[in-house]
N, C-alpha and C. Protein backbone atom coordinates (compact mmCIF):
# COMPACT_ATOMS: atom_id res chain seq x y z
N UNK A 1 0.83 -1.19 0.00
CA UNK A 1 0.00 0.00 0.00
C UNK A 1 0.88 1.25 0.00
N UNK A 2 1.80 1.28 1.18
CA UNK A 2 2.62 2.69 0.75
C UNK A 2 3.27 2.57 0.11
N UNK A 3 3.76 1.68 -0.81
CA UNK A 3 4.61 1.52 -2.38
C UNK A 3 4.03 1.91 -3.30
N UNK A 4 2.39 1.69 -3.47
CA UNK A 4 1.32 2.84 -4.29
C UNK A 4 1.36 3.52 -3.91
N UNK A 5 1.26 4.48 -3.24
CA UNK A 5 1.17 5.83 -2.64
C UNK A 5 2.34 6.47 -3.30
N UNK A 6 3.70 5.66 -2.43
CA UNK A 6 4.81 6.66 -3.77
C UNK A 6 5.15 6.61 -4.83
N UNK A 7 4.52 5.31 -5.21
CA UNK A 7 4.71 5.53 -6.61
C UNK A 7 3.73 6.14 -7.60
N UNK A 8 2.13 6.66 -6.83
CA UNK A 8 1.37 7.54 -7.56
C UNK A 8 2.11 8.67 -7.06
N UNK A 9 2.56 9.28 -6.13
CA UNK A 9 3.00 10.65 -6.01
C UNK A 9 4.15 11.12 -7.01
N UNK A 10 4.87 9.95 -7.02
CA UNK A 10 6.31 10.18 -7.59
C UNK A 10 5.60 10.29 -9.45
N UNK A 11 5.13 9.30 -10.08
CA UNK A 11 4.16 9.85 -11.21
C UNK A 11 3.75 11.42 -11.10
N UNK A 12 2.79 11.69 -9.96
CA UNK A 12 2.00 13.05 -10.25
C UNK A 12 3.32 13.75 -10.15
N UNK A 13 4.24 13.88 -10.20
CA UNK A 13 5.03 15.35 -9.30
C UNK A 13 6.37 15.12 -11.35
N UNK A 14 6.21 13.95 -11.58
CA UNK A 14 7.10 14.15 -12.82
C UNK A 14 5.88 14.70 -13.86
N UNK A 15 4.60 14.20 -13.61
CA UNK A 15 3.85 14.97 -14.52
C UNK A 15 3.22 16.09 -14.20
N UNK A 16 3.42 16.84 -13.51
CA UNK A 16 3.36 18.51 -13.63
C UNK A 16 4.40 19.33 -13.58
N UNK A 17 5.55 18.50 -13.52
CA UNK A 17 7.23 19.73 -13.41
C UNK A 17 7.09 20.38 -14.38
N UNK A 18 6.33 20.26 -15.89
CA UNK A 18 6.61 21.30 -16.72
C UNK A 18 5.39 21.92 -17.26
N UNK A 19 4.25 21.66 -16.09
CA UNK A 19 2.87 21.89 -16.09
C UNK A 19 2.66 23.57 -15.75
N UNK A 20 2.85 24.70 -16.54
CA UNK A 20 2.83 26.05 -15.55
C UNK A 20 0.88 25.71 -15.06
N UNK A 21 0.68 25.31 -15.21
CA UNK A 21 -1.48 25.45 -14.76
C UNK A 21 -1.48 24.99 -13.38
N UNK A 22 -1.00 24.14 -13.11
CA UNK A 22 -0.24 23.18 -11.81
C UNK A 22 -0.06 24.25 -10.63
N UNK A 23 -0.39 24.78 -9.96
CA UNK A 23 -0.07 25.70 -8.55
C UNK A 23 -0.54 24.76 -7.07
N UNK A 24 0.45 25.40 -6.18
CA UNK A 24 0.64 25.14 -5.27
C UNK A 24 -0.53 24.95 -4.80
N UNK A 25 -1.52 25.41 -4.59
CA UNK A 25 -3.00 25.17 -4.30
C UNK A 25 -3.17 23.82 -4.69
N UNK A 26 -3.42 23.32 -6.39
CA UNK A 26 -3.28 22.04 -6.55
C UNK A 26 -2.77 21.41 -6.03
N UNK A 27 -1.48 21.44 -5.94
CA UNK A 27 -0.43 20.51 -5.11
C UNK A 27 -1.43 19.79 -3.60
N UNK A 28 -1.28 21.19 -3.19
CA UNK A 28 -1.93 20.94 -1.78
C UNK A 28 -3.10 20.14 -1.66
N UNK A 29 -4.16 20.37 -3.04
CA UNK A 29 -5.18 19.84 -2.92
C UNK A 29 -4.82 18.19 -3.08
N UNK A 30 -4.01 17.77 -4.04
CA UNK A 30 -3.66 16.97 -4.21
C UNK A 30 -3.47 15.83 -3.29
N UNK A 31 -2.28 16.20 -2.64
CA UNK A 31 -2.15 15.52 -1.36
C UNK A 31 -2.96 15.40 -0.53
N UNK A 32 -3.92 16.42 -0.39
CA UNK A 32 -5.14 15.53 0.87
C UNK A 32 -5.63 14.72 -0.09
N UNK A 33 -6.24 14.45 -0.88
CA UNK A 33 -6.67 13.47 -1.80
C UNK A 33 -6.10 12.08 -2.30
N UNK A 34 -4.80 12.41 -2.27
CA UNK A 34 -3.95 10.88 -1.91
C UNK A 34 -4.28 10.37 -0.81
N UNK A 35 -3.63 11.11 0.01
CA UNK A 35 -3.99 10.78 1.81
C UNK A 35 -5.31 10.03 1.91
N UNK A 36 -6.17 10.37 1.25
CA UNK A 36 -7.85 9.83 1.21
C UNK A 36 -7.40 8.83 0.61
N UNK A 37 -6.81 8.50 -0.81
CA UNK A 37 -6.98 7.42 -1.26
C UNK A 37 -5.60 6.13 -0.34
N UNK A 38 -5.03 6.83 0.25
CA UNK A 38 -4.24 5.81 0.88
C UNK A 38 -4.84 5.00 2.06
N UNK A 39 -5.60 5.89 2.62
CA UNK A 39 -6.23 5.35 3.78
C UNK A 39 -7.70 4.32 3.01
N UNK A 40 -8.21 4.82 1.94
CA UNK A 40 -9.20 3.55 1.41
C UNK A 40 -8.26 2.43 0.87
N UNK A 41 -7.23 2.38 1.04
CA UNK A 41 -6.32 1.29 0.96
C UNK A 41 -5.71 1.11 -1.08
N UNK A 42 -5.37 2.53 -0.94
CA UNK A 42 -4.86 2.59 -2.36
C UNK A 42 -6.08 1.93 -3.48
N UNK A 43 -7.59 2.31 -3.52
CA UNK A 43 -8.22 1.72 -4.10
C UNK A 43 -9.46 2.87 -4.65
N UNK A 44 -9.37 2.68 -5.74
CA UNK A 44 -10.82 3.55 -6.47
C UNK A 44 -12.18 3.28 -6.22
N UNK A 45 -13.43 3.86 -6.09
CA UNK A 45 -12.97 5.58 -5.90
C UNK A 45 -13.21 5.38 -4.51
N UNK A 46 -13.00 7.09 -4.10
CA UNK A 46 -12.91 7.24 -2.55
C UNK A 46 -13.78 8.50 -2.28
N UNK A 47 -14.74 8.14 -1.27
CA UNK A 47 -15.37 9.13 -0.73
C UNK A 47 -14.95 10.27 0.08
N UNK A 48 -15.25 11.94 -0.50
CA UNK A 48 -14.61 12.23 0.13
C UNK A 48 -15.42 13.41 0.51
N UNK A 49 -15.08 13.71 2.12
CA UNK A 49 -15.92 14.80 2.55
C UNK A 49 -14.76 16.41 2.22
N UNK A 50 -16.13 17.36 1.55
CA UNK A 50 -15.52 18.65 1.02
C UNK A 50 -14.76 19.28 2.26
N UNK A 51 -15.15 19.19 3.73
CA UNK A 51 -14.99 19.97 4.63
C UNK A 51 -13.59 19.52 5.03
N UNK A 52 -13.51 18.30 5.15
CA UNK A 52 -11.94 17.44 5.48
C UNK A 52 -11.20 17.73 4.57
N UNK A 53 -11.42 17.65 3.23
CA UNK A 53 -10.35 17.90 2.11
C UNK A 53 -9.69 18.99 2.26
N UNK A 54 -10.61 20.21 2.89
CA UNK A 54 -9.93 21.61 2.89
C UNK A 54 -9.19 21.77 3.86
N UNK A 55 -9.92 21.57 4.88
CA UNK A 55 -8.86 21.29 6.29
C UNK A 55 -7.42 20.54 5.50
N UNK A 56 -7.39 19.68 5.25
CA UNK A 56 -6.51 19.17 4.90
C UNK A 56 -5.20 19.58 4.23
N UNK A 57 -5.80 20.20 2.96
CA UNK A 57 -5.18 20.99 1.91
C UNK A 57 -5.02 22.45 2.19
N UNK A 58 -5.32 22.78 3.63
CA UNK A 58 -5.10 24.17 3.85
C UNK A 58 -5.97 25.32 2.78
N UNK A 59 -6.95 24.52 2.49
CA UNK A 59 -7.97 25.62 1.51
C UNK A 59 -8.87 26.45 2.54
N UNK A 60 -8.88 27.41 2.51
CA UNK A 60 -10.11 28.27 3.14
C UNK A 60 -11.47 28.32 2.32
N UNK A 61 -11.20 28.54 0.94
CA UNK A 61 -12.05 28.87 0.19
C UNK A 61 -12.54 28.11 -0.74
N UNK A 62 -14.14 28.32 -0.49
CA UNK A 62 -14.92 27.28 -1.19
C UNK A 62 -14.75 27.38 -2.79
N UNK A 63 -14.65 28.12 -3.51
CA UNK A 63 -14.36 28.38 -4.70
C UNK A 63 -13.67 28.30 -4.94
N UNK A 64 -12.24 28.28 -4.27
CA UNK A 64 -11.09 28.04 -4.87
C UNK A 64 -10.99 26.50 -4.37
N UNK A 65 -11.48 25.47 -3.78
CA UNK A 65 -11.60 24.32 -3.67
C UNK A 65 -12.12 23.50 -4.93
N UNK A 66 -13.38 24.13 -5.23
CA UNK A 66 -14.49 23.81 -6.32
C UNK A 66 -13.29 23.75 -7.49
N UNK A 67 -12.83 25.00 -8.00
CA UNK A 67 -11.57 25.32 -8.93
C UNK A 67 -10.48 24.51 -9.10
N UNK A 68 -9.83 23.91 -8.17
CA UNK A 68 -8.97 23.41 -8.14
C UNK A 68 -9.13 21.82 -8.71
N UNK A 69 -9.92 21.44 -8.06
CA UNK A 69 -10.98 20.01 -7.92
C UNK A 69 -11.13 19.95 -9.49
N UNK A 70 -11.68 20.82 -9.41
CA UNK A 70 -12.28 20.82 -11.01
C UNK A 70 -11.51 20.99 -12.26
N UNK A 71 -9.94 21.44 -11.62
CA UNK A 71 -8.93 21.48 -12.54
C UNK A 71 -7.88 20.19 -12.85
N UNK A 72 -8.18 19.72 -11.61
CA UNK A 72 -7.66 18.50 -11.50
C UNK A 72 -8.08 17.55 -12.37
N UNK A 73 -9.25 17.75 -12.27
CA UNK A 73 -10.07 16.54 -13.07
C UNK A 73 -9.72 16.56 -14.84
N UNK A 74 -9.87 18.30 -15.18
CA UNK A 74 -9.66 18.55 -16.48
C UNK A 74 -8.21 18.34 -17.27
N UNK A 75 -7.56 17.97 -15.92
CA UNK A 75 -5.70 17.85 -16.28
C UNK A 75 -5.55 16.30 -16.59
N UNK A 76 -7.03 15.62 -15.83
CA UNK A 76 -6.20 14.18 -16.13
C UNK A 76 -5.38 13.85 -14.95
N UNK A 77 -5.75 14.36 -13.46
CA UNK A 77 -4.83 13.70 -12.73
C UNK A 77 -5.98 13.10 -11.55
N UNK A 78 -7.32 13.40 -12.00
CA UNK A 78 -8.27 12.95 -10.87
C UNK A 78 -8.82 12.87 -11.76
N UNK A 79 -10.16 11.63 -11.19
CA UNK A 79 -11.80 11.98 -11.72
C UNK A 79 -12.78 12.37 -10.68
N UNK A 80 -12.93 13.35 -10.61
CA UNK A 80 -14.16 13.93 -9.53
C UNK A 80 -15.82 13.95 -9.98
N UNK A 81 -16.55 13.10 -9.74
CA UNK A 81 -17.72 12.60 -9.60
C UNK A 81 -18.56 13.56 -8.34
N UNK A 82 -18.85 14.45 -8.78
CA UNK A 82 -19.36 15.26 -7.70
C UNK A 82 -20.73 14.66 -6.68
N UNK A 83 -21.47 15.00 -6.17
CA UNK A 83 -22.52 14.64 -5.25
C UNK A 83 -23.74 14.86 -6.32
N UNK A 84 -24.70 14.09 -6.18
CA UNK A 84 -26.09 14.87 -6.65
C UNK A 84 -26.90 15.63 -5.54
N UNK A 85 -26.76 15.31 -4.50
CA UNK A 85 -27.62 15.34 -3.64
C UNK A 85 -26.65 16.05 -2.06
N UNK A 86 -27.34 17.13 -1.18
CA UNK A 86 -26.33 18.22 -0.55
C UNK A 86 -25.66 16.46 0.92
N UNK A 87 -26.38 15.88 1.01
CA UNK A 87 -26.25 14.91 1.94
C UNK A 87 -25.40 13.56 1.65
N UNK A 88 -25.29 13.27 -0.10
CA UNK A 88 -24.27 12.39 -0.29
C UNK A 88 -22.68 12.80 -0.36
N UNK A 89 -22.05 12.05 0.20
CA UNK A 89 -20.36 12.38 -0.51
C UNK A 89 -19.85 12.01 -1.87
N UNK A 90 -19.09 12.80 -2.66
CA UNK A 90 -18.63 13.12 -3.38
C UNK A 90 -17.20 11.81 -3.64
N UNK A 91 -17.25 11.41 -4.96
CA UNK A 91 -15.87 10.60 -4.89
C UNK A 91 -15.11 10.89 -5.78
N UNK A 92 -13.97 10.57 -5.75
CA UNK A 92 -12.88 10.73 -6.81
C UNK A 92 -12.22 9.74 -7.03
N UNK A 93 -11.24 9.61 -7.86
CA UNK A 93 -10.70 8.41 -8.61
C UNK A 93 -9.52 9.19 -8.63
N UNK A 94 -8.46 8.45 -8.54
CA UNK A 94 -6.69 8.87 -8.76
C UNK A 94 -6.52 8.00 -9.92
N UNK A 95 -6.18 9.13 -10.95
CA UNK A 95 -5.58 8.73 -12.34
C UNK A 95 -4.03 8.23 -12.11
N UNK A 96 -4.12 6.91 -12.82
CA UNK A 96 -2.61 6.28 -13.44
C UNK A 96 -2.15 7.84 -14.22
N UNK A 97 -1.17 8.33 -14.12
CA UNK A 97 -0.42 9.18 -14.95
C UNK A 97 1.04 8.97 -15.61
C-alpha cells in the first residue's frame, strides 16, 4: 500500500514539473486526496468529505476548492464525480499518470 502511494506521487510530481497550470493550491489539494486514497487502501474511488479535504489541503475557500478540484479533473490527474444530492459524498478516482 505505501509503495502505491509513492509511486502515484512520484508519477504526479514528474507529470506537472513542466505543467505552468499546476499551482501550489493544486499541489496541496492533491495531497489531501492521496492521503484519502491511501487510507481507502490505495483503491478507487474514494469518498470524500468537502470539509476534510480543505482542512486538509489548507484551503479556506470554497471556490477556490471547487476550482482546483475541477482542474484537477480537467488535467487528467483525478476523476471527480461530484454529489447529486447536498447529503451524499462526493468521490474521486486517482488517475494512473
Amino acid at each position: 500500500m505505501v509503495e502505491a502511494s509513492i509511486s502515484q506521487l512520484a508519477r504526479f510530481f514528474a507529470a506537472i514539473l513542466e505543467d505552468p497550470r499546476v499551482t501550489t493550491t493544486h499541489i496541496s489539494l492533491y495531497m489531501a486526496l492521496l492521503y484519502e486514497w491511501t487510507l481507502n487502501h490505495c483503491a478507487n474511488p474514494v469518498p470524500i468529505d468537502r470539509d476534510t479535504i480543505m482542512i486538509r489541503a489548507k484551503i479556506s475557500g470554497m471556490a477556490t476548492y471547487f476550482k482546483c478540484i475541477h482542474n484537477l479533473h480537467e488535467y487528467g490527474i483525478i476523476r471527480y464525480v461530484a454529489a447529486r444530492h447536498r447529503y451524499m459524498q462526493s468521490v474521486i478516482y486517482i488517475c494512473n499518470i
